[in-house]
C-alpha atoms as a PDB file:
ATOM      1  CA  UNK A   1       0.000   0.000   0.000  1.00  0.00           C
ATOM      2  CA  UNK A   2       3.139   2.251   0.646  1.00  0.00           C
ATOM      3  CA  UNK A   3       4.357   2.014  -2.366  1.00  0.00           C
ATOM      4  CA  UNK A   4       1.287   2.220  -4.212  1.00  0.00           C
ATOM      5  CA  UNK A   5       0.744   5.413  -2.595  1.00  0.00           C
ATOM      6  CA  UNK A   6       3.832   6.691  -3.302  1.00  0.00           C
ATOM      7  CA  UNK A   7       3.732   5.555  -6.824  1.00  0.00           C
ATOM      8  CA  UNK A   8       0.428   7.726  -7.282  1.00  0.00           C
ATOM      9  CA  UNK A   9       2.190  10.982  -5.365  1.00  0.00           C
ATOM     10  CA  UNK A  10       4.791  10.563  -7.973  1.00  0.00           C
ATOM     11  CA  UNK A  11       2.929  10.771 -10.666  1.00  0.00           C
ATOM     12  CA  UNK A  12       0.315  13.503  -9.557  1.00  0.00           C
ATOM     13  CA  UNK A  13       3.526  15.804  -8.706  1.00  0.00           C
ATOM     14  CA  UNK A  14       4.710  14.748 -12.186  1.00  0.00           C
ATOM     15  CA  UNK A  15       1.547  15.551 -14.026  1.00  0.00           C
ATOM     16  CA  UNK A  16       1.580  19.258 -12.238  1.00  0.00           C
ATOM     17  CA  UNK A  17       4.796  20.244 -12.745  1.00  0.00           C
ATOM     18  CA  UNK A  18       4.069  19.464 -17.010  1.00  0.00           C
ATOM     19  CA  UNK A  19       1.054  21.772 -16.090  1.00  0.00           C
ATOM     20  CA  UNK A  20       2.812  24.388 -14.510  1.00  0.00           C
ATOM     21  CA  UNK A  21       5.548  24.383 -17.079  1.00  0.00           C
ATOM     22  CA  UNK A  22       3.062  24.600 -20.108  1.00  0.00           C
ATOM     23  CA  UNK A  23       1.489  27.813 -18.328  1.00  0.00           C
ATOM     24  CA  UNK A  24       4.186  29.411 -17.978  1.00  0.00           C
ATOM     25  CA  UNK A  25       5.585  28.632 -21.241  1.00  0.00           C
ATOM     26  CA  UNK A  26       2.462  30.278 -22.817  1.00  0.00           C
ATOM     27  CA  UNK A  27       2.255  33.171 -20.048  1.00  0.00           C
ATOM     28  CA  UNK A  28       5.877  34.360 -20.158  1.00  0.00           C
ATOM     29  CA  UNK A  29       7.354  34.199 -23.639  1.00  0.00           C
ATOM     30  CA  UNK A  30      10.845  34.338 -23.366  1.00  0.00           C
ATOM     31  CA  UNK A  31      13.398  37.032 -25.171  1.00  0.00           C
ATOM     32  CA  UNK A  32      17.257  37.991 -24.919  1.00  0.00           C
ATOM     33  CA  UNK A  33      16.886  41.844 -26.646  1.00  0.00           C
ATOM     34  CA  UNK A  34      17.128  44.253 -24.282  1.00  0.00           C
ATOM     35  CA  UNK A  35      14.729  47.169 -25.078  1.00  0.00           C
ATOM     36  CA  UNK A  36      16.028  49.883 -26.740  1.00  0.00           C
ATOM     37  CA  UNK A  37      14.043  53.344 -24.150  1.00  0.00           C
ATOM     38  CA  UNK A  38      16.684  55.551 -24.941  1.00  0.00           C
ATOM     39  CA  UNK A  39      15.744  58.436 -22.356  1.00  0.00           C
ATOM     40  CA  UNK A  40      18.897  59.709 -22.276  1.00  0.00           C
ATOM     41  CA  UNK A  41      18.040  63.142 -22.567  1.00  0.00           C
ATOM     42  CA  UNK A  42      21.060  63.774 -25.138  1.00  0.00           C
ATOM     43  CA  UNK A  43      21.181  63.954 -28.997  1.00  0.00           C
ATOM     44  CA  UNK A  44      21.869  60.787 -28.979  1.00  0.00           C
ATOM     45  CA  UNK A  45      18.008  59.990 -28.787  1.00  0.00           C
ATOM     46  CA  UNK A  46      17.464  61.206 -32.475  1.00  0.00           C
ATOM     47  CA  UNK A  47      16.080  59.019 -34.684  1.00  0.00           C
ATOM     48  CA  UNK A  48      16.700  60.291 -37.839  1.00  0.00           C
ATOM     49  CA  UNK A  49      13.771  59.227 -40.066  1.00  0.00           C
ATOM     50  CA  UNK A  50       9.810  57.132 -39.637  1.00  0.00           C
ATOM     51  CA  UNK A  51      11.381  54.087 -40.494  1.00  0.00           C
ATOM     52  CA  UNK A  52      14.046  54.159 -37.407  1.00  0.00           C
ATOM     53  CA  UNK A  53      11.209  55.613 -35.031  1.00  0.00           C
ATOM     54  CA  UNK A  54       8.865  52.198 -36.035  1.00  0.00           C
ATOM     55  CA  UNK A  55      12.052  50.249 -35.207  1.00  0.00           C
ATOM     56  CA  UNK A  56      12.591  51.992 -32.038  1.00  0.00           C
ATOM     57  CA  UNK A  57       8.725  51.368 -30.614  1.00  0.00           C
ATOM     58  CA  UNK A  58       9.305  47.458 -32.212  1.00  0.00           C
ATOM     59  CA  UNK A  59      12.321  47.168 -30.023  1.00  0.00           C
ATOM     60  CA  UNK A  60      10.827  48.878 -27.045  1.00  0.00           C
ATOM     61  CA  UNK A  61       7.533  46.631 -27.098  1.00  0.00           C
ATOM     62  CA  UNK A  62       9.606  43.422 -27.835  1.00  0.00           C
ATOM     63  CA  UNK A  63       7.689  40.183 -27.114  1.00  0.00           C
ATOM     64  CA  UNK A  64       4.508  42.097 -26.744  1.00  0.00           C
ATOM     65  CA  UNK A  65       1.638  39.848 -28.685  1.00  0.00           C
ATOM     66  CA  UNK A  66      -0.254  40.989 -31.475  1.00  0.00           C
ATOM     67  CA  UNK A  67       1.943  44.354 -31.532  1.00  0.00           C
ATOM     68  CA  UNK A  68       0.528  47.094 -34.178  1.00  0.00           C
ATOM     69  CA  UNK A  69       1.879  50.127 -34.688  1.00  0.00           C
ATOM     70  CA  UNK A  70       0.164  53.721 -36.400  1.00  0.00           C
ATOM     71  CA  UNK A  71       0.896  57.110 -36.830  1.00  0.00           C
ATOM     72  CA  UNK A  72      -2.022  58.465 -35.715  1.00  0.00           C
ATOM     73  CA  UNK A  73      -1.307  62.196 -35.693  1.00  0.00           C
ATOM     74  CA  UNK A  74       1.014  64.514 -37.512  1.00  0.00           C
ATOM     75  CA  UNK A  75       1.326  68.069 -37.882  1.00  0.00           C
ATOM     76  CA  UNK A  76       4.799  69.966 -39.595  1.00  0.00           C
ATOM     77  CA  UNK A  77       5.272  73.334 -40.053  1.00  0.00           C
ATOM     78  CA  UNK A  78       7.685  73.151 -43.614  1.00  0.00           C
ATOM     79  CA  UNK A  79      11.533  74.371 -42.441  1.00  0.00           C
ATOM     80  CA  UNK A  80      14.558  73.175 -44.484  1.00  0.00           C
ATOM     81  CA  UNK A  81      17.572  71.592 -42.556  1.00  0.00           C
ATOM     82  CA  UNK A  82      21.097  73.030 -42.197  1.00  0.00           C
ATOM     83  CA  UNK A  83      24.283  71.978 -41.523  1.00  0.00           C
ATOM     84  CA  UNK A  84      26.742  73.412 -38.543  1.00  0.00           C
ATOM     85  CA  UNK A  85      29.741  72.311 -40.821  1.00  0.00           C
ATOM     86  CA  UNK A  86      28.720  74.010 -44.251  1.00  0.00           C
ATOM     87  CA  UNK A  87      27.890  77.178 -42.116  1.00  0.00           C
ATOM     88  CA  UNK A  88      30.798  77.519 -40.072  1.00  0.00           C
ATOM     89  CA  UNK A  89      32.837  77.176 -42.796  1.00  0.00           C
ATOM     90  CA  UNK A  90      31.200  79.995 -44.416  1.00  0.00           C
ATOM     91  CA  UNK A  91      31.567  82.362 -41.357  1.00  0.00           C
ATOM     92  CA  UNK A  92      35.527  81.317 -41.147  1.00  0.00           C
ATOM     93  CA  UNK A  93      35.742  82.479 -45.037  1.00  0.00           C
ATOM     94  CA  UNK A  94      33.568  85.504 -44.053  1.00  0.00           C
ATOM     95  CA  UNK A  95      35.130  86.773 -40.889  1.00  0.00           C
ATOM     96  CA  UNK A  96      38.695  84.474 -40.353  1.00  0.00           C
ATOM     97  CA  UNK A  97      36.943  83.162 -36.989  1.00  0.00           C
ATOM     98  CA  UNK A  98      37.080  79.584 -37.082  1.00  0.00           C
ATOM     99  CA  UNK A  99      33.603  78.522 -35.112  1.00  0.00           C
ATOM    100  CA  UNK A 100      32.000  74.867 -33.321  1.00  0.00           C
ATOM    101  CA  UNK A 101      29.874  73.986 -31.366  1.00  0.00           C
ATOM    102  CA  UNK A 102      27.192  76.242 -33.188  1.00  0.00           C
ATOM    103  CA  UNK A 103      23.947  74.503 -32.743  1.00  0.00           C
ATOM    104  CA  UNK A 104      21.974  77.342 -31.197  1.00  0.00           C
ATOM    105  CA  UNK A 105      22.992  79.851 -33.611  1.00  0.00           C
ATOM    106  CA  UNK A 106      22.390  77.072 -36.400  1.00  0.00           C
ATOM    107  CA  UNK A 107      19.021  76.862 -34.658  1.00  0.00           C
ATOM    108  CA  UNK A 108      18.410  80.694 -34.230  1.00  0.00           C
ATOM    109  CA  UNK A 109      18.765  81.140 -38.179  1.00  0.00           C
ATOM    110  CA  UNK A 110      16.164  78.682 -38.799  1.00  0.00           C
ATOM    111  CA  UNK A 111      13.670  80.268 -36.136  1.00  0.00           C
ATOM    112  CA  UNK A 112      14.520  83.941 -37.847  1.00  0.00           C
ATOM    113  CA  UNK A 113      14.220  82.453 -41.475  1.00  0.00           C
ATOM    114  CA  UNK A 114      11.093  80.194 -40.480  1.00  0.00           C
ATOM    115  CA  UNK A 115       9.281  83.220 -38.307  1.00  0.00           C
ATOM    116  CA  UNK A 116       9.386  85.564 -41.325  1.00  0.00           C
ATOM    117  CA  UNK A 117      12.511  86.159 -43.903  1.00  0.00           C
ATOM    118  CA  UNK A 118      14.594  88.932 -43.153  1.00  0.00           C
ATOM    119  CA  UNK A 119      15.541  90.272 -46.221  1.00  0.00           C
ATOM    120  CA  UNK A 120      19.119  88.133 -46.678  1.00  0.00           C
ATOM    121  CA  UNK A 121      19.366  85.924 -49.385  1.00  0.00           C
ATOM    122  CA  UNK A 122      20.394  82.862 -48.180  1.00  0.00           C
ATOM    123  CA  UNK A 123      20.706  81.007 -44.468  1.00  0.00           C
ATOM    124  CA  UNK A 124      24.470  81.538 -44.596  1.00  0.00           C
ATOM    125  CA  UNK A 125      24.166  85.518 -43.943  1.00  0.00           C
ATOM    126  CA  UNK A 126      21.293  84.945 -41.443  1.00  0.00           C
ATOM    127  CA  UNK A 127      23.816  82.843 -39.960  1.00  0.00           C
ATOM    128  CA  UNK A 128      26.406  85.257 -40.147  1.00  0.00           C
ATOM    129  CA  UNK A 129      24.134  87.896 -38.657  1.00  0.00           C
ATOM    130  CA  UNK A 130      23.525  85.177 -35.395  1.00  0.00           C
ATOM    131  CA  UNK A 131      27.188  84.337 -35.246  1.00  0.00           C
ATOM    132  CA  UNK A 132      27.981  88.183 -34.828  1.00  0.00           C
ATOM    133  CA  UNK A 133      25.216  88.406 -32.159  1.00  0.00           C
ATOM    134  CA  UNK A 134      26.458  85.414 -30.250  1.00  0.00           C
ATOM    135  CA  UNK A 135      30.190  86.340 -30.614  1.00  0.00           C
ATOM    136  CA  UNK A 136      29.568  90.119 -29.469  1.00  0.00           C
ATOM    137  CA  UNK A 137      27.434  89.427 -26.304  1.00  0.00           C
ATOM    138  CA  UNK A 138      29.374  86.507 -25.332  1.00  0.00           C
ATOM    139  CA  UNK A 139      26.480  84.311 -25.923  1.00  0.00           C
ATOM    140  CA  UNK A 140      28.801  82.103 -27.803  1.00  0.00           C
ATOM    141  CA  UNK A 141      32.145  80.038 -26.481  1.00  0.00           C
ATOM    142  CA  UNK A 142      33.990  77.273 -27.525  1.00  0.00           C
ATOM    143  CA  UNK A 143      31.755  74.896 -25.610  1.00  0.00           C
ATOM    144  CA  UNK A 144      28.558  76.454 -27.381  1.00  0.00           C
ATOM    145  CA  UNK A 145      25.828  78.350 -25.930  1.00  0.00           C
ATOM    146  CA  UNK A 146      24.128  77.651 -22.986  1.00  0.00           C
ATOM    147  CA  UNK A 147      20.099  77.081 -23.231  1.00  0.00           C
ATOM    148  CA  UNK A 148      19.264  80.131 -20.344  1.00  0.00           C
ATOM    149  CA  UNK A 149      20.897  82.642 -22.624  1.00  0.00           C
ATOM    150  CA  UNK A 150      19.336  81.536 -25.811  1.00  0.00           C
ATOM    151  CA  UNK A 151      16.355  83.552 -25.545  1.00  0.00           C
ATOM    152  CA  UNK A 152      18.789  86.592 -25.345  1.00  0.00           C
ATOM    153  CA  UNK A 153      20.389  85.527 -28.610  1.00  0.00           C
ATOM    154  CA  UNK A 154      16.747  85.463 -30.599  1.00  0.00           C
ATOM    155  CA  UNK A 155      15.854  88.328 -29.714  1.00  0.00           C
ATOM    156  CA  UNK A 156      19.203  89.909 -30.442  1.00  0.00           C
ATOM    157  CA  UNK A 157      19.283  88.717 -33.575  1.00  0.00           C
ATOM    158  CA  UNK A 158      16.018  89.601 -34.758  1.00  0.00           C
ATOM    159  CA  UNK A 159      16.818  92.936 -33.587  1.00  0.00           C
ATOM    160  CA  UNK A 160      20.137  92.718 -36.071  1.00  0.00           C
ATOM    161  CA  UNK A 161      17.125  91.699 -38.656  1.00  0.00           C
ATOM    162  CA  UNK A 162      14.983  94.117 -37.659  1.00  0.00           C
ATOM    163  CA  UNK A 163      12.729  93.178 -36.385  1.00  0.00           C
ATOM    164  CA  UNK A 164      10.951  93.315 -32.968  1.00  0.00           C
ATOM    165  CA  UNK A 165      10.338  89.203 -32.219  1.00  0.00           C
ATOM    166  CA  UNK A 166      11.677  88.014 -29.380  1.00  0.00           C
ATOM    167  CA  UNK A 167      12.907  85.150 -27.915  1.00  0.00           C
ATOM    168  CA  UNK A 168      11.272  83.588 -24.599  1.00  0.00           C
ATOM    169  CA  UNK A 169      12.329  80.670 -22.401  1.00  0.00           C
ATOM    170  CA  UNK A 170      10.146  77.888 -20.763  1.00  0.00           C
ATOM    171  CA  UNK A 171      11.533  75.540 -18.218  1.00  0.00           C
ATOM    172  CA  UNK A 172       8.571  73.498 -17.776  1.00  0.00           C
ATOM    173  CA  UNK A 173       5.732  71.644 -19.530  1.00  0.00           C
ATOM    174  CA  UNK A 174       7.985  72.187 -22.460  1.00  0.00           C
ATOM    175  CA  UNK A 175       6.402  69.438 -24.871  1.00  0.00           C
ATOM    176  CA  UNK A 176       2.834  70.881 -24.054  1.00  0.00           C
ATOM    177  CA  UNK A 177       4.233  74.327 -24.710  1.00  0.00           C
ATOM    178  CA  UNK A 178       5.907  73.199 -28.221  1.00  0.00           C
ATOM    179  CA  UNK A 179       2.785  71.838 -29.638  1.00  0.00           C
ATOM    180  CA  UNK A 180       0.939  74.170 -28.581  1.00  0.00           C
ATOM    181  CA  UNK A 181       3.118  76.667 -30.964  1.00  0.00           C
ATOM    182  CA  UNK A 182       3.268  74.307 -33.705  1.00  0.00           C
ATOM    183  CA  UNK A 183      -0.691  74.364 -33.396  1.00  0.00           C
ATOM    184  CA  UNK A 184      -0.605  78.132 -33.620  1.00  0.00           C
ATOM    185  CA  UNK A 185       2.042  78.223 -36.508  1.00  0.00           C
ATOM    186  CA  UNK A 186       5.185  78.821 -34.710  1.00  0.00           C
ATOM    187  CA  UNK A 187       8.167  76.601 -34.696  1.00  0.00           C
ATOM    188  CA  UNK A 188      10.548  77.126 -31.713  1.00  0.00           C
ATOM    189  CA  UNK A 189      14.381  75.928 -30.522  1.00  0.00           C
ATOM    190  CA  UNK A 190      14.241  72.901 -27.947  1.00  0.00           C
ATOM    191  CA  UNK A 191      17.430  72.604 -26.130  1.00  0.00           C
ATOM    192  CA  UNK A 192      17.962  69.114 -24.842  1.00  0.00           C
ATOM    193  CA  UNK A 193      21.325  68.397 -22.994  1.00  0.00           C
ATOM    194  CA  UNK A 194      24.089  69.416 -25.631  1.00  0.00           C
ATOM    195  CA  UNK A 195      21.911  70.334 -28.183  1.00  0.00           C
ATOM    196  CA  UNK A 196      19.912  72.918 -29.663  1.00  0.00           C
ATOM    197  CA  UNK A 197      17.211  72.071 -32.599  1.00  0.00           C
ATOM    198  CA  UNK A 198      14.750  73.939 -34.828  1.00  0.00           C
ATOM    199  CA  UNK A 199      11.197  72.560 -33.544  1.00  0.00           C
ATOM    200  CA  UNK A 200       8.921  72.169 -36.422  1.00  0.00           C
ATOM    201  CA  UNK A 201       6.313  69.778 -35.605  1.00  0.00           C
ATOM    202  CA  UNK A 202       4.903  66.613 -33.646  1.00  0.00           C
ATOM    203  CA  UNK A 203       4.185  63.081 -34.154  1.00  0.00           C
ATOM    204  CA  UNK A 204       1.835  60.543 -32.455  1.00  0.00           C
ATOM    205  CA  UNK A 205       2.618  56.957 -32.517  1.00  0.00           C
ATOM    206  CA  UNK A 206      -0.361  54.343 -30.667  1.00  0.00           C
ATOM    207  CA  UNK A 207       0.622  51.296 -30.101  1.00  0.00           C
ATOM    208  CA  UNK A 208      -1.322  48.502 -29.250  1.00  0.00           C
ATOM    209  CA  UNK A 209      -0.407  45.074 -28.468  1.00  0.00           C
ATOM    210  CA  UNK A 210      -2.274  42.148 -25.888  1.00  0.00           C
ATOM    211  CA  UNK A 211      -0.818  40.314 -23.119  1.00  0.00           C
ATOM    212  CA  UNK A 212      -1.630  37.044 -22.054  1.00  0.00           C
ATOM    213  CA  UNK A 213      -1.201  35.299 -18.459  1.00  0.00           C
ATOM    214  CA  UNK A 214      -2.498  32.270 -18.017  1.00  0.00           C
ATOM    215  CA  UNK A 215      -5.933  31.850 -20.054  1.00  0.00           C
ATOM    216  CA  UNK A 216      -6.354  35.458 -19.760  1.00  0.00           C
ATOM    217  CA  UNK A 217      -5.564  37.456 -23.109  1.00  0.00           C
ATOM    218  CA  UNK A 218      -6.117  41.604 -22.115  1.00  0.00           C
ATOM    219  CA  UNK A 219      -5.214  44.429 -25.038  1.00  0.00           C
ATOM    220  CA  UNK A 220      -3.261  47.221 -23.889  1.00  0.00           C
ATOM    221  CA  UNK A 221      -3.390  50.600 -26.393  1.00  0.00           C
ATOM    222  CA  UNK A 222      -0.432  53.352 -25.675  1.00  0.00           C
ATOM    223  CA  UNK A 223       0.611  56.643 -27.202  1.00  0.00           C
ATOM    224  CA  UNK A 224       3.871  57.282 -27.949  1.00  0.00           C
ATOM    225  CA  UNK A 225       4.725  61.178 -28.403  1.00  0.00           C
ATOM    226  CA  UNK A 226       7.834  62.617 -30.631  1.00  0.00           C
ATOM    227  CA  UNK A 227       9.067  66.217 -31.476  1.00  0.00           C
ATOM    228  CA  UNK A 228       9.609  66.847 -35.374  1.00  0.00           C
ATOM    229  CA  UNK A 229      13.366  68.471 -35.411  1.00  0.00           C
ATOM    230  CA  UNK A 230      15.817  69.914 -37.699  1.00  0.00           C
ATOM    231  CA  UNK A 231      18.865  68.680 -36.228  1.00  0.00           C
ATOM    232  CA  UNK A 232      21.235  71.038 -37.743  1.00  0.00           C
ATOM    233  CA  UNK A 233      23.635  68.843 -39.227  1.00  0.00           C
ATOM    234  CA  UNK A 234      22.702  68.151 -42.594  1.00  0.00           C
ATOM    235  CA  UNK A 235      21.668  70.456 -45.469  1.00  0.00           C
ATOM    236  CA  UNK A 236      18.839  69.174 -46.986  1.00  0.00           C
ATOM    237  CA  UNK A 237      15.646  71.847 -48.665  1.00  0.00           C
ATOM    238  CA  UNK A 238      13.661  68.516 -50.231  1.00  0.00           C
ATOM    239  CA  UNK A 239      11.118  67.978 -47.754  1.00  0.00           C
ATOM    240  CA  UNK A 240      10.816  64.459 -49.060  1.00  0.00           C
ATOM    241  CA  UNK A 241      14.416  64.196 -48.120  1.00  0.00           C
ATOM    242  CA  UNK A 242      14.944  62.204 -45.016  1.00  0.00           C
ATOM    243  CA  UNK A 243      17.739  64.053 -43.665  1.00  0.00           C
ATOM    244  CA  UNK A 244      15.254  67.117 -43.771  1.00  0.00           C
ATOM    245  CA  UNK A 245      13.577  65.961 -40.489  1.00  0.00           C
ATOM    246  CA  UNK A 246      14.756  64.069 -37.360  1.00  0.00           C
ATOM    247  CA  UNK A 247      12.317  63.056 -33.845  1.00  0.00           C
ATOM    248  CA  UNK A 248      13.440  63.185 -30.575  1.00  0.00           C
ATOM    249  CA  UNK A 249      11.020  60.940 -28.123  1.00  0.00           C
ATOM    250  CA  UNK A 250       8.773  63.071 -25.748  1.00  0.00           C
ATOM    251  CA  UNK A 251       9.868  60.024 -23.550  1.00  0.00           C
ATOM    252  CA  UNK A 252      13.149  61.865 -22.867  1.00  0.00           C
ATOM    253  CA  UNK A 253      11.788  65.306 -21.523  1.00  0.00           C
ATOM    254  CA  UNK A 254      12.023  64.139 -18.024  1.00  0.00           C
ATOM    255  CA  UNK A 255      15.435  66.071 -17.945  1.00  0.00           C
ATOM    256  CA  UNK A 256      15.239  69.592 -16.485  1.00  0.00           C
ATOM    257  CA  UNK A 257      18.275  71.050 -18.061  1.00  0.00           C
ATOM    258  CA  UNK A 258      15.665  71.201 -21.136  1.00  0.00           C
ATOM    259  CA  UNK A 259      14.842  74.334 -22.081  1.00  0.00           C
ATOM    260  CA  UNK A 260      12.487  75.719 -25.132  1.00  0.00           C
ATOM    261  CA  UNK A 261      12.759  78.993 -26.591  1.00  0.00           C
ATOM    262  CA  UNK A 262       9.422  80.388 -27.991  1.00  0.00           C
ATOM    263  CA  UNK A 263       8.933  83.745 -29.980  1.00  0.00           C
ATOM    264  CA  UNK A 264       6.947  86.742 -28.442  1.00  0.00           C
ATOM    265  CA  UNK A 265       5.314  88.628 -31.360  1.00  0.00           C
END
């Protein structure tokens, strides 16, 4: 009787650990990729076209069931992109002053040029105008420009345009405060940490995807929020071009050395 008793313990244990094992086979799938969250409140959270921001959320929602990604909204206000090397170089044959580290002025002389021209021909002498600015007040080092004194440097150089815009600084809700423009018709500069960009629009992403845990399947739907950016490194006028427009995750605006400059009619 023992060891018919045993015999049976054996095999009921043996029987419920195959069940156990098959639920959790179907309720945790198993992965090895890390997921990619960036949030690192630098410019090295660009993503530099749709495709790579698709990839991004695919990578972030790894091993999710059923996973679907849209663009659900869009809105871009039309600004080419220009590049900090072609530019300096320009001001060094202009002036003799070799320049770097020129990302707020690069971004100033798209906010002047995308706010209203200002009579120069081309976003090389706008340039040269912000550079002068930037170099006279001491806006401008050779570690760059810092994001508090940017608003100084807008409306300093749409003085040198003149005109009477100026520039304004916000230090919180900054991605609320940046749509909010680009609903109105305004494009702005968003300075993350080390970098200074011409705003131009917003993108929502929802994602949806279901999760399953035991015989329980629920379907989770998120939003997933970018800002629309000329990064100021390559030239580019084709707005099909993808090196016109770059997006930078709303994820990342946790960081409170962000700062956005607006323009004050």
């Amino acid at each position: 009787m023992k060891r018919k008793h045993l015999q049976k313990i054996v095999a009921f244990s043996a029987i419920m650990v195959s069940i156990l094992l098959l639920l959790g086979a179907i309720a945790i799938p198993v992965t090895n990729v890390v997921f990619n969250n960036l949030e690192l409140g630098t410019a090295a959270d660009l993503l530099n076209s749709q495709s790579l921001v698709v990839s991004h959320l695919k990578s972030k929602y790894n091993g999710k069931l059923s996973l679907s990604i849209s663009l659900s909204k869009h809105k871009l206000i039309s600004s080419p992109n220009i590049s900090q090397g072609t530019h300096n170089y320009y001001y060094k044959a202009k002036t003799g002053i070799s320049v770097n580290g020129t990302c707020s002025e690069i971004a100033t002389t798209l906010l002047i040029r995308s706010h209203g021209r200002d009579g120069r021909n081309s976003s090389y002498e706008t340039f040269k105008t912000v550079m002068d600015v930037a170099i006279y007040n001491a806006y401008w080092t050779t570690d760059g420009t810092s994001g508090s004194v940017i608003d100084n440097l807008v409306t300093k150089s749409f003085f040198a345009t003149g005109s009477s815009k100026r520039g304004n600084n916000d230090y919180v809700s900054i991605y609320n405060t940046l749509t909010k423009n680009i609903d109105d018709g305004y494009t702005t500069i968003l300075s993350v940490i080390s970098h200074s960009m011409h705003a131009v629009g917003y993108a929502y992403y929802t994602v949806t995807y279901k999760t399953k845990f035991l015989f329980i399947t629920t379907s989770t739907t998120k939003e997933e929020k970018f800002v629309i950016v000329n990064d100021g490194w390559k030239d580019a006028t084709d707005n099909l071009n993808n090196d016109q427009y770059s997006y930078y995750p709303e994820s990342s605006f946790s960081y409170s050395e962000f700062v956005l400059t607006k323009v004050k009619i």
